[in-house]
C-alpha atoms as a PDB file:
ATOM      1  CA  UNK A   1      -0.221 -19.499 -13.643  1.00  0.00           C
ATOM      2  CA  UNK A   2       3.054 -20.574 -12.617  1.00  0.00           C
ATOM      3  CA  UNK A   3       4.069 -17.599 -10.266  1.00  0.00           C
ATOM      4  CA  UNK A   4       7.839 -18.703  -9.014  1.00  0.00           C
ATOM      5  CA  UNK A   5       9.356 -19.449  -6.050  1.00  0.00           C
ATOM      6  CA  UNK A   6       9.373 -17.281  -3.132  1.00  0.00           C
ATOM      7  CA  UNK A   7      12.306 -15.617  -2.470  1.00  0.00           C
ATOM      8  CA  UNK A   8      13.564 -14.049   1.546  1.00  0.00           C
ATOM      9  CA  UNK A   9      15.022 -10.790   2.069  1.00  0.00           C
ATOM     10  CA  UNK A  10      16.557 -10.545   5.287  1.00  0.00           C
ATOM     11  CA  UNK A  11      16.717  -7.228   6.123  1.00  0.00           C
ATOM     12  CA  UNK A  12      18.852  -4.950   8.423  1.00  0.00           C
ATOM     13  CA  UNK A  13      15.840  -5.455  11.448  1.00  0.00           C
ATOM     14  CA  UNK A  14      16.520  -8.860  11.747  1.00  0.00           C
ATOM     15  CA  UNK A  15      12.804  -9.506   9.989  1.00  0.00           C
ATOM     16  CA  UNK A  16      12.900 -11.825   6.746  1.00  0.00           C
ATOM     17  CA  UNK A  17      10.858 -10.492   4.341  1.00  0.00           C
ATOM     18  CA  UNK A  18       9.370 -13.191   0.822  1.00  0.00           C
ATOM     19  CA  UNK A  19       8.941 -11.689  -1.593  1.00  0.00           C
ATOM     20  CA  UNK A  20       8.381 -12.771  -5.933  1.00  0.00           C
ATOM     21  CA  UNK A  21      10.656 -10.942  -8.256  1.00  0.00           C
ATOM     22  CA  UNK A  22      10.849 -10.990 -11.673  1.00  0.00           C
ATOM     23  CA  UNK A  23      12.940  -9.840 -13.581  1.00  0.00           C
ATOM     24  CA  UNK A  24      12.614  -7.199 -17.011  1.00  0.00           C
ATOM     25  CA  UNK A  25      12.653  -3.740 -18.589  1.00  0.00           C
ATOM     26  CA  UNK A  26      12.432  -0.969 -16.240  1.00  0.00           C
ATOM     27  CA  UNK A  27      11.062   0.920 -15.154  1.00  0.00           C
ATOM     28  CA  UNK A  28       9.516  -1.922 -12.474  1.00  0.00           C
ATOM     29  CA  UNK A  29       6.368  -1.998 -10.958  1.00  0.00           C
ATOM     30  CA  UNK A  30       6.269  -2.770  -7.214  1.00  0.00           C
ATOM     31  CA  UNK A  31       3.409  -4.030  -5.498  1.00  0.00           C
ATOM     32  CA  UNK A  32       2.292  -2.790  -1.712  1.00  0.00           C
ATOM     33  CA  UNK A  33      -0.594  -4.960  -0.230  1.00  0.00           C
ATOM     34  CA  UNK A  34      -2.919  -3.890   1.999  1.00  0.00           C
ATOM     35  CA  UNK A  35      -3.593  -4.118   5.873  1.00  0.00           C
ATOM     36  CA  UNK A  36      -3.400  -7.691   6.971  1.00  0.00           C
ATOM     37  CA  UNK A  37      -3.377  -8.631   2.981  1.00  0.00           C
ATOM     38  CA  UNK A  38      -0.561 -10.448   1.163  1.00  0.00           C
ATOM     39  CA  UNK A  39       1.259 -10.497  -1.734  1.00  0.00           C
ATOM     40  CA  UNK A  40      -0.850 -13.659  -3.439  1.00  0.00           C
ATOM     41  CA  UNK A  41      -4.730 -11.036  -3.767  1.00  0.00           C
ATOM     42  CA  UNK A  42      -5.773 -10.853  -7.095  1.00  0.00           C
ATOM     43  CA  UNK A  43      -4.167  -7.528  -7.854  1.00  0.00           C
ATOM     44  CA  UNK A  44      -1.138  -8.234  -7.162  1.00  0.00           C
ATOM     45  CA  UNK A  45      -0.712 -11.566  -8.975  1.00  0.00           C
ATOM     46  CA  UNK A  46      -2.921  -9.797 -11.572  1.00  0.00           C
ATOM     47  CA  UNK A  47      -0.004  -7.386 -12.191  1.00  0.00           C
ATOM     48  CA  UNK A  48       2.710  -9.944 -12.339  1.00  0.00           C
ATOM     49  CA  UNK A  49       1.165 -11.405 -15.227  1.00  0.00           C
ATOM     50  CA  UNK A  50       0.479  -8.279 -16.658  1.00  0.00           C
ATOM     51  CA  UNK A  51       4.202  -7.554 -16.463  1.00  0.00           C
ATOM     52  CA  UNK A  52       5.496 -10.925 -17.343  1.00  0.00           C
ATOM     53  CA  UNK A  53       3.212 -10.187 -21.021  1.00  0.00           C
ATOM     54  CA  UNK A  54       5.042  -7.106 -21.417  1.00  0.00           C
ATOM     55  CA  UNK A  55       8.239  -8.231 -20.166  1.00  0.00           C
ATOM     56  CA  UNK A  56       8.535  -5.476 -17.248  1.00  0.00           C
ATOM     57  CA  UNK A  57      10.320  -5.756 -13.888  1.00  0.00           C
ATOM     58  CA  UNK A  58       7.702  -6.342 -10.911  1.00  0.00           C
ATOM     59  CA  UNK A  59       8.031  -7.161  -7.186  1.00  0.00           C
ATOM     60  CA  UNK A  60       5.223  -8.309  -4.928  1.00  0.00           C
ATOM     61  CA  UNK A  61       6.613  -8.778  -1.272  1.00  0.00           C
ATOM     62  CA  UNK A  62       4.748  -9.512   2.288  1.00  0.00           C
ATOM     63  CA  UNK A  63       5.614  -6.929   5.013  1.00  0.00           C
ATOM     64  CA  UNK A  64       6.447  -8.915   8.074  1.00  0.00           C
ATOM     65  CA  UNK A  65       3.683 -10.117  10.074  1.00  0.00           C
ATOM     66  CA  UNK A  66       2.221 -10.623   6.724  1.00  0.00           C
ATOM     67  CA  UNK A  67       1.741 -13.841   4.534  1.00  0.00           C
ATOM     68  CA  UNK A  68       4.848 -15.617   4.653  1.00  0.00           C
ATOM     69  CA  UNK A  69       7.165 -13.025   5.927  1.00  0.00           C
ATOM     70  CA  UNK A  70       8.480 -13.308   9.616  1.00  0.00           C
ATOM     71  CA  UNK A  71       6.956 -11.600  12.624  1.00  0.00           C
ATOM     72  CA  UNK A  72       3.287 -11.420  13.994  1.00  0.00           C
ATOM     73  CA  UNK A  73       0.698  -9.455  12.566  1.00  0.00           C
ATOM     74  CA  UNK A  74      -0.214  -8.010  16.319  1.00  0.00           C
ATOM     75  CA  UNK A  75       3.620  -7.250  16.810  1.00  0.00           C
ATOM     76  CA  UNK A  76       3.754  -5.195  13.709  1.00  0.00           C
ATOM     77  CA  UNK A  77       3.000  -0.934  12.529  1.00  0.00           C
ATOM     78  CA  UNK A  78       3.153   1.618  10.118  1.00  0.00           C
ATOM     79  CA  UNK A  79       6.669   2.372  10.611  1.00  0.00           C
ATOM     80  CA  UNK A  80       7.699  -1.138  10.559  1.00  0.00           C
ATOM     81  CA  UNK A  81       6.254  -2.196   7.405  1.00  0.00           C
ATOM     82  CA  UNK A  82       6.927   1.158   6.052  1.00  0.00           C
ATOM     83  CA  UNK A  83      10.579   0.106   6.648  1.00  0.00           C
ATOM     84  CA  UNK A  84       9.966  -3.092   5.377  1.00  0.00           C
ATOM     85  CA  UNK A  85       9.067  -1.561   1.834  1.00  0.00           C
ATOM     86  CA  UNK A  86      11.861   0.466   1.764  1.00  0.00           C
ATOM     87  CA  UNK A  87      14.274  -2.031   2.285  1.00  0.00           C
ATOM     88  CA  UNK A  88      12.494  -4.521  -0.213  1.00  0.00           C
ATOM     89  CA  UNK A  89      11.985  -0.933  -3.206  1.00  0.00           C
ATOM     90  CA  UNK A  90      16.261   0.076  -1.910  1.00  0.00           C
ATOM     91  CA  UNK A  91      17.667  -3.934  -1.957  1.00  0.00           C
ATOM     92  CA  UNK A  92      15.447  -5.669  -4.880  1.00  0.00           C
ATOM     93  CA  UNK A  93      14.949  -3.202  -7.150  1.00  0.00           C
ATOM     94  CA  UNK A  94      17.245  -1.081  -9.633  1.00  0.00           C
ATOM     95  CA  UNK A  95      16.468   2.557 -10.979  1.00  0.00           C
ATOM     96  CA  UNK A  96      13.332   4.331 -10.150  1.00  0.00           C
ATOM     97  CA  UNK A  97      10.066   2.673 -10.249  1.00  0.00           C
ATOM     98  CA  UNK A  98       6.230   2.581 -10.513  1.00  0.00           C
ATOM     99  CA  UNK A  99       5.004   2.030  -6.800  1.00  0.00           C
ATOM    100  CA  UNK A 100       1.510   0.742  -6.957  1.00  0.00           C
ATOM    101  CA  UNK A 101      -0.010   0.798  -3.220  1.00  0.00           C
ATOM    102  CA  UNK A 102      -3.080  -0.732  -2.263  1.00  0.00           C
ATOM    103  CA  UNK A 103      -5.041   0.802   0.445  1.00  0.00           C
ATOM    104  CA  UNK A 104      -2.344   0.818   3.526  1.00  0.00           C
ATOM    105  CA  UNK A 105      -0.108   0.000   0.716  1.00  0.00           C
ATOM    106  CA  UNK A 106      -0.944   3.779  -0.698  1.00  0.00           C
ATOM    107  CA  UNK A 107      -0.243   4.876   2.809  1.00  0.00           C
ATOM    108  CA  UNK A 108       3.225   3.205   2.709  1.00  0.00           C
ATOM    109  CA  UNK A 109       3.618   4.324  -0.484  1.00  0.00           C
ATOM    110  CA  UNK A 110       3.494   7.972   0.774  1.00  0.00           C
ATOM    111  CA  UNK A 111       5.919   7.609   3.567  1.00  0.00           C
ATOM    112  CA  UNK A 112       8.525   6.150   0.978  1.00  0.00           C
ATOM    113  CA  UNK A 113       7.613   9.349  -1.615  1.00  0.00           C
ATOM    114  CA  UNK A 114       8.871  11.592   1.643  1.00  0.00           C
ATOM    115  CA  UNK A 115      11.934   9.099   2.322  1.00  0.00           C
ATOM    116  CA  UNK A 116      13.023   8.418  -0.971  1.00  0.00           C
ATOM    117  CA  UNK A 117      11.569  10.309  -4.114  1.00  0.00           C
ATOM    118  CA  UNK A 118      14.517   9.411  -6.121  1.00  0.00           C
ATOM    119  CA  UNK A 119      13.139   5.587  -6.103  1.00  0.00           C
ATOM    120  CA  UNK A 120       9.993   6.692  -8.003  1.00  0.00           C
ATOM    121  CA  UNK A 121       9.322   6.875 -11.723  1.00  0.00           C
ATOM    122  CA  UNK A 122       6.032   7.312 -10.524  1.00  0.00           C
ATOM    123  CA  UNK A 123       3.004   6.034  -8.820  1.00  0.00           C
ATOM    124  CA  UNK A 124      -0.445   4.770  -8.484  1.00  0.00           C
ATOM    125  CA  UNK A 125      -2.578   4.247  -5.563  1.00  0.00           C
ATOM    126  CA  UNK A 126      -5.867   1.973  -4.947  1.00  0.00           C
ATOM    127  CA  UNK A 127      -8.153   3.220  -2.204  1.00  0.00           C
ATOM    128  CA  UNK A 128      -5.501   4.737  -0.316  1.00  0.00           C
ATOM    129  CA  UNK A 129      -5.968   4.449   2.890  1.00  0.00           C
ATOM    130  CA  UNK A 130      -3.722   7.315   4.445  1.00  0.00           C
ATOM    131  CA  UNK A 131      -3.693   7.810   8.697  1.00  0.00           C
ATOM    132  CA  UNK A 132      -6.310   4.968   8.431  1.00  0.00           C
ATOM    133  CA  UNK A 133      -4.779   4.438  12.173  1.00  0.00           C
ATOM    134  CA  UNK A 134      -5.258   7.735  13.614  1.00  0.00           C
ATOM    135  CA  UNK A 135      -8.553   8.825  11.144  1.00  0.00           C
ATOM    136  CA  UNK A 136     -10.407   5.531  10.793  1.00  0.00           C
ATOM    137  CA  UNK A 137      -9.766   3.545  13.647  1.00  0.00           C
ATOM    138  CA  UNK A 138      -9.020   5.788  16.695  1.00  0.00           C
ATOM    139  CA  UNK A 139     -11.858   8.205  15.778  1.00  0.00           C
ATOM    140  CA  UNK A 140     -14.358   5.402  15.328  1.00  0.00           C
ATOM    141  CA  UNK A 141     -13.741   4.446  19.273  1.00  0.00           C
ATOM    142  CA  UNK A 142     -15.691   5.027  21.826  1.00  0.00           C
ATOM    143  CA  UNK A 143     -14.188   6.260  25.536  1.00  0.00           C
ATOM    144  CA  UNK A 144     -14.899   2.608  26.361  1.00  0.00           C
ATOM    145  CA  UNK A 145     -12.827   1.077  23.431  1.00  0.00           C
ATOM    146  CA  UNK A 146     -10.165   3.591  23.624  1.00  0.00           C
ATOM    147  CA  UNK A 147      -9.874   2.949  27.640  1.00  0.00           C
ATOM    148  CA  UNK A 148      -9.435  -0.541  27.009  1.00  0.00           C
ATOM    149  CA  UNK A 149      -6.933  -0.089  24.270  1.00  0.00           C
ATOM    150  CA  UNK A 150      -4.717   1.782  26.866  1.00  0.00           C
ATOM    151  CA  UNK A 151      -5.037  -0.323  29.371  1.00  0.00           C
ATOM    152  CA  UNK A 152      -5.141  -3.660  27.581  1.00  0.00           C
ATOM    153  CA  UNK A 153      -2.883  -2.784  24.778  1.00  0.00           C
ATOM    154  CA  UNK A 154      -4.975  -4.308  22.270  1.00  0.00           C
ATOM    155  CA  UNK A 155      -8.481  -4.807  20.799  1.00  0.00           C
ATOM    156  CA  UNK A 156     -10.568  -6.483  18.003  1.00  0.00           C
ATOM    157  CA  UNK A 157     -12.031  -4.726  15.616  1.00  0.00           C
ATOM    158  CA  UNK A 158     -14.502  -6.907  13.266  1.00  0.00           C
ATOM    159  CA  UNK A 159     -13.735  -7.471   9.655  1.00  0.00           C
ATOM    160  CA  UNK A 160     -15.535  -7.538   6.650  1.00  0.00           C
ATOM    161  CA  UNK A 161     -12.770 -10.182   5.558  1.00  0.00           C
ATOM    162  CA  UNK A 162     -12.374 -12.668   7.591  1.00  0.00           C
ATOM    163  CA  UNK A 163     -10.848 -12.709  11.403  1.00  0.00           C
ATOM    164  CA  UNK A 164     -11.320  -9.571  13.231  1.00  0.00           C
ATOM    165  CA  UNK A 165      -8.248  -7.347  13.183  1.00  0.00           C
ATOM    166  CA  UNK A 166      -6.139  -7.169  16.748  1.00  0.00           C
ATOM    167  CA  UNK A 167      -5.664  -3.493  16.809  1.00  0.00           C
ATOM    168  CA  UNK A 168      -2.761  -2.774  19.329  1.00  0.00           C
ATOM    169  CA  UNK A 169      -1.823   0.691  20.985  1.00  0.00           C
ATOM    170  CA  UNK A 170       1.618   0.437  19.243  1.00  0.00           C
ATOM    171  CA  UNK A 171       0.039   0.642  15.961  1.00  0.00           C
ATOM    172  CA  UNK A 172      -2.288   3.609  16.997  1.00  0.00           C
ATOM    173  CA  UNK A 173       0.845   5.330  18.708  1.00  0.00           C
ATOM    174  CA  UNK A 174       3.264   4.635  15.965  1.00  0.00           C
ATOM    175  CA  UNK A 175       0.478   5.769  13.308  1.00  0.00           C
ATOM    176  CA  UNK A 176       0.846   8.809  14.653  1.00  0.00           C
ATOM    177  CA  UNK A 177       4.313   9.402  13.746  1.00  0.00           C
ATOM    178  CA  UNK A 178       3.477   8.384  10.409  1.00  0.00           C
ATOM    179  CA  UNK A 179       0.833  10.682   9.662  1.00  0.00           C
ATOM    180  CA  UNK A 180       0.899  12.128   5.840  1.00  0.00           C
ATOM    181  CA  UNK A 181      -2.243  14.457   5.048  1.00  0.00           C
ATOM    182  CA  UNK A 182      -0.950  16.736   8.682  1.00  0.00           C
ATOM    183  CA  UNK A 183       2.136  17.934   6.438  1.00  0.00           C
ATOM    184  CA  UNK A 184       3.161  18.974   2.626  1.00  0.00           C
ATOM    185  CA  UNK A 185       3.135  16.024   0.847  1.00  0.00           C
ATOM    186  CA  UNK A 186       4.999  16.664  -2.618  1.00  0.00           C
ATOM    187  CA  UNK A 187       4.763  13.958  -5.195  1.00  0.00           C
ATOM    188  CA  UNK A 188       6.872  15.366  -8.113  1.00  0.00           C
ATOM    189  CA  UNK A 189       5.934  12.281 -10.611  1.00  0.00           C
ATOM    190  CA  UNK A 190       2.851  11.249 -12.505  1.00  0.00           C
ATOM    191  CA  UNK A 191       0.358   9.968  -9.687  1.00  0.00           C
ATOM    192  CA  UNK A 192      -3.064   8.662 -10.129  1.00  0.00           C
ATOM    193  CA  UNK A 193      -5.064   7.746  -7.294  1.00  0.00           C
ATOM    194  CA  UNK A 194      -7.750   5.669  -7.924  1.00  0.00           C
ATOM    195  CA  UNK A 195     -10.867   4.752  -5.880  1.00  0.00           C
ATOM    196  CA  UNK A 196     -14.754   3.290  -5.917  1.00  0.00           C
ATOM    197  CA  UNK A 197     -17.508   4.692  -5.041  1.00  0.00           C
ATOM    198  CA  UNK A 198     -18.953   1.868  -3.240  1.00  0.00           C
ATOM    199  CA  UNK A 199     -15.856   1.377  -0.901  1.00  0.00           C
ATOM    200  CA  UNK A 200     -17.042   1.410   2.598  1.00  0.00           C
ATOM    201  CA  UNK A 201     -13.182   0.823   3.990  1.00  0.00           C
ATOM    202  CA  UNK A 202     -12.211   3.922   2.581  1.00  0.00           C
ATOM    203  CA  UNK A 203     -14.568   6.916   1.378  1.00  0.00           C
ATOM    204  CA  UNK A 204     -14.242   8.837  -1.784  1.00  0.00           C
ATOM    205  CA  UNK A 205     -13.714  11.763   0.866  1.00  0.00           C
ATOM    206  CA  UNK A 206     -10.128  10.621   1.869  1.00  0.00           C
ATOM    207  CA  UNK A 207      -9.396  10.279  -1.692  1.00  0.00           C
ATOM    208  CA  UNK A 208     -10.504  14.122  -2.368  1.00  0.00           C
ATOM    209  CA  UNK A 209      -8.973  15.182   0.664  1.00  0.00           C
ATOM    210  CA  UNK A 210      -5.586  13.596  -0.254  1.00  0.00           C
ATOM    211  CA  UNK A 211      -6.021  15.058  -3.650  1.00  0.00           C
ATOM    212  CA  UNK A 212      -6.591  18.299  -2.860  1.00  0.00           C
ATOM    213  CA  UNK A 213      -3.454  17.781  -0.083  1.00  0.00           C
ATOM    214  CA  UNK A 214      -0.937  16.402  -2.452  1.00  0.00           C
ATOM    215  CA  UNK A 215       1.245  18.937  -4.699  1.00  0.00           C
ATOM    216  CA  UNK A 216       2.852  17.916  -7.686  1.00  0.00           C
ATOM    217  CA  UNK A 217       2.950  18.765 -11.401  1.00  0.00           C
ATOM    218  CA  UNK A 218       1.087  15.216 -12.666  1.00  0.00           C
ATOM    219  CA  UNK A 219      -1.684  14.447 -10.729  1.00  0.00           C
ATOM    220  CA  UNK A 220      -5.245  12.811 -11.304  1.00  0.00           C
ATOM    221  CA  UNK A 221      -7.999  11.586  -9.102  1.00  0.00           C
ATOM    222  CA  UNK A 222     -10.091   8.499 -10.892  1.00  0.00           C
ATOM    223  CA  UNK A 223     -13.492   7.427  -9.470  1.00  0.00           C
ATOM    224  CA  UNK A 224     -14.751   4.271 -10.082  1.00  0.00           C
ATOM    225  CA  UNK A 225     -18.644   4.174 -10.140  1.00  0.00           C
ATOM    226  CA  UNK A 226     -20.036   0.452  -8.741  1.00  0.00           C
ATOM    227  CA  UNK A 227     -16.315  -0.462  -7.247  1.00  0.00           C
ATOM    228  CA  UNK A 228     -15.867  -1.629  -3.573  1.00  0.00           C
ATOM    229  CA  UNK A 229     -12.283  -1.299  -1.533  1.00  0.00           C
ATOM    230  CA  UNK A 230     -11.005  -4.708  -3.392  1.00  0.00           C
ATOM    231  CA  UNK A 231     -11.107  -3.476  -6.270  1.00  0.00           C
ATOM    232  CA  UNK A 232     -10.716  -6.485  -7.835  1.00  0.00           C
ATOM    233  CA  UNK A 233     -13.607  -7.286 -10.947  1.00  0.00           C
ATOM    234  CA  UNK A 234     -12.666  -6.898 -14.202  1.00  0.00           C
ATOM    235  CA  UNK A 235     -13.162  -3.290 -14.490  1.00  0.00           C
ATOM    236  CA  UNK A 236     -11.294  -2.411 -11.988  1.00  0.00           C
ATOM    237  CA  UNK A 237      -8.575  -4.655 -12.891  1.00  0.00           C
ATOM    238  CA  UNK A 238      -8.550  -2.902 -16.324  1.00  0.00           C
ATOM    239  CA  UNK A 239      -8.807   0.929 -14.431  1.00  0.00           C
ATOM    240  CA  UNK A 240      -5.323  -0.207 -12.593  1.00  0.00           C
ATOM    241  CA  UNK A 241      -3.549  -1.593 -16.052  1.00  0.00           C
ATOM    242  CA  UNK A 242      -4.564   1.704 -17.549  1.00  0.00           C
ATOM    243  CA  UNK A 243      -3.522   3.794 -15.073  1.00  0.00           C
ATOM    244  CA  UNK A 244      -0.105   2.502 -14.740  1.00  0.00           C
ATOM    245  CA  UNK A 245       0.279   2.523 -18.595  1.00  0.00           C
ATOM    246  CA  UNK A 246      -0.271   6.156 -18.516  1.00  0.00           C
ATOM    247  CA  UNK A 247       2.150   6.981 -15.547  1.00  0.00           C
ATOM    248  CA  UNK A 248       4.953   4.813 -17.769  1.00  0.00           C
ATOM    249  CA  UNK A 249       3.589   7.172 -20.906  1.00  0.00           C
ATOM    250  CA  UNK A 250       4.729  10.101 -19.234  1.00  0.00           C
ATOM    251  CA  UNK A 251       7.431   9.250 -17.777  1.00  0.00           C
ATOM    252  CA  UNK A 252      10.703  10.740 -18.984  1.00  0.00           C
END
């Protein structure tokens, strides 16, 4: 599938960020990956294609430290790839959109909802993974772990995907700035959040609990029986096309 040439926002941090655009009817869809994910996982080129069929805008883009954006993934956090998306949804994209956000990309996703509503047509989220910093990672440590995070300012955390994650202090202290089910969290467009039941990254209790903390006048929770945090078979797939065709059905 011939997916383009990548394409290099630099941004006002200094960071360059790639990025795939292409180019249609709006409202656009635009793609948030996941933690320590890029913008080539199935899902996202998944929706490109899906896009490209219907002749919609879309944008997939790598926050820095990410696939072939600048930076290190160590040196990154929250509020820098938060700011990342916001200058990639503000500088490459006109009109309100369809933000879909995959796990920390649904996180991201909820920061920009606070920081720039007027940028959303609406939006759909795939295991969200909100405070994941503060609720998954810091309350998983031990005394021991957390001891040698402050005084070493980093440390690994096995993967079920590969190479164990470096988790640094600045991403546990900056997480905490960033923090979205703590506060009202209004999201006045259609929003679906959508999650499996087998996901062991992200339990179908965060999802409920951000439900049941997110106001707004359009909102549904979807479980997926059998689906893990990639959500990536063909059922799931499907789940996210039909989701997102519903949020552009009420739009307006």
């Amino acid at each position: 599938m011939g997916m383009g040439m990548v394409d290099t926002l630099k941004t006002a941090s200094g960071r360059s960020i790639a990025f795939h655009k292409l180019d249609g009817s709006g409202p656009g869809i635009v793609f948030l990956g996941g933690f320590m994910s890029d913008m080539d996982g199935t899902k996202a080129v998944h929706l490109q294609a899906w896009c490209e069929a219907q002749g919609r805008a879309f944008l997939r883009f790598d926050y820095s430290g990410h696939g072939q954006s600048s930076g290190a993934f160590q040196d990154g956090c929250i509020g820098d790839w938060a700011q990342d998306a916001f200058d990639a949804l503000t500088q490459l994209t006109d009109g309100p959109q369809v933000l879909i956000g995959s796990s920390m990309g649904g996180w991201i996703s909820l920061l920009l909802a606070k920081r720039c509503p007027e940028k959303f047509a609406g939006l759909v989220t795939i295991a969200a993974a909100p405070d994941f910093t503060e609720d998954g990672f810091w309350a998983g440590f031990n005394a021991d772990i957390r001891k040698m995070l402050v005084e070493d300012g980093v440390v690994n955390v096995p993967s079920d995907y590969g190479d164990p994650y470096p988790i640094t202090k600045r991403l546990i202290e900056d997480g905490r700035s960033h923090l979205v089910l703590r506060s009202p969290l209004a999201l006045p467009f259609p929003t679906r959040f959508l999650q499996g039941d087998r996901d062991e990254d992200v339990s179908v209790d965060t999802a409920t609990k951000l439900f049941a903390h997110a106001t707004g006048p359009d909102i549904r929770l979807v479980l997926l029986k059998n689906a893990d945090h990639r959500f990536s078979d063909p059922d799931a797939l499907r789940l996210i096309e039909d989701a997102t065709t519903n949020v552009l059905g009420r739009i307006g």
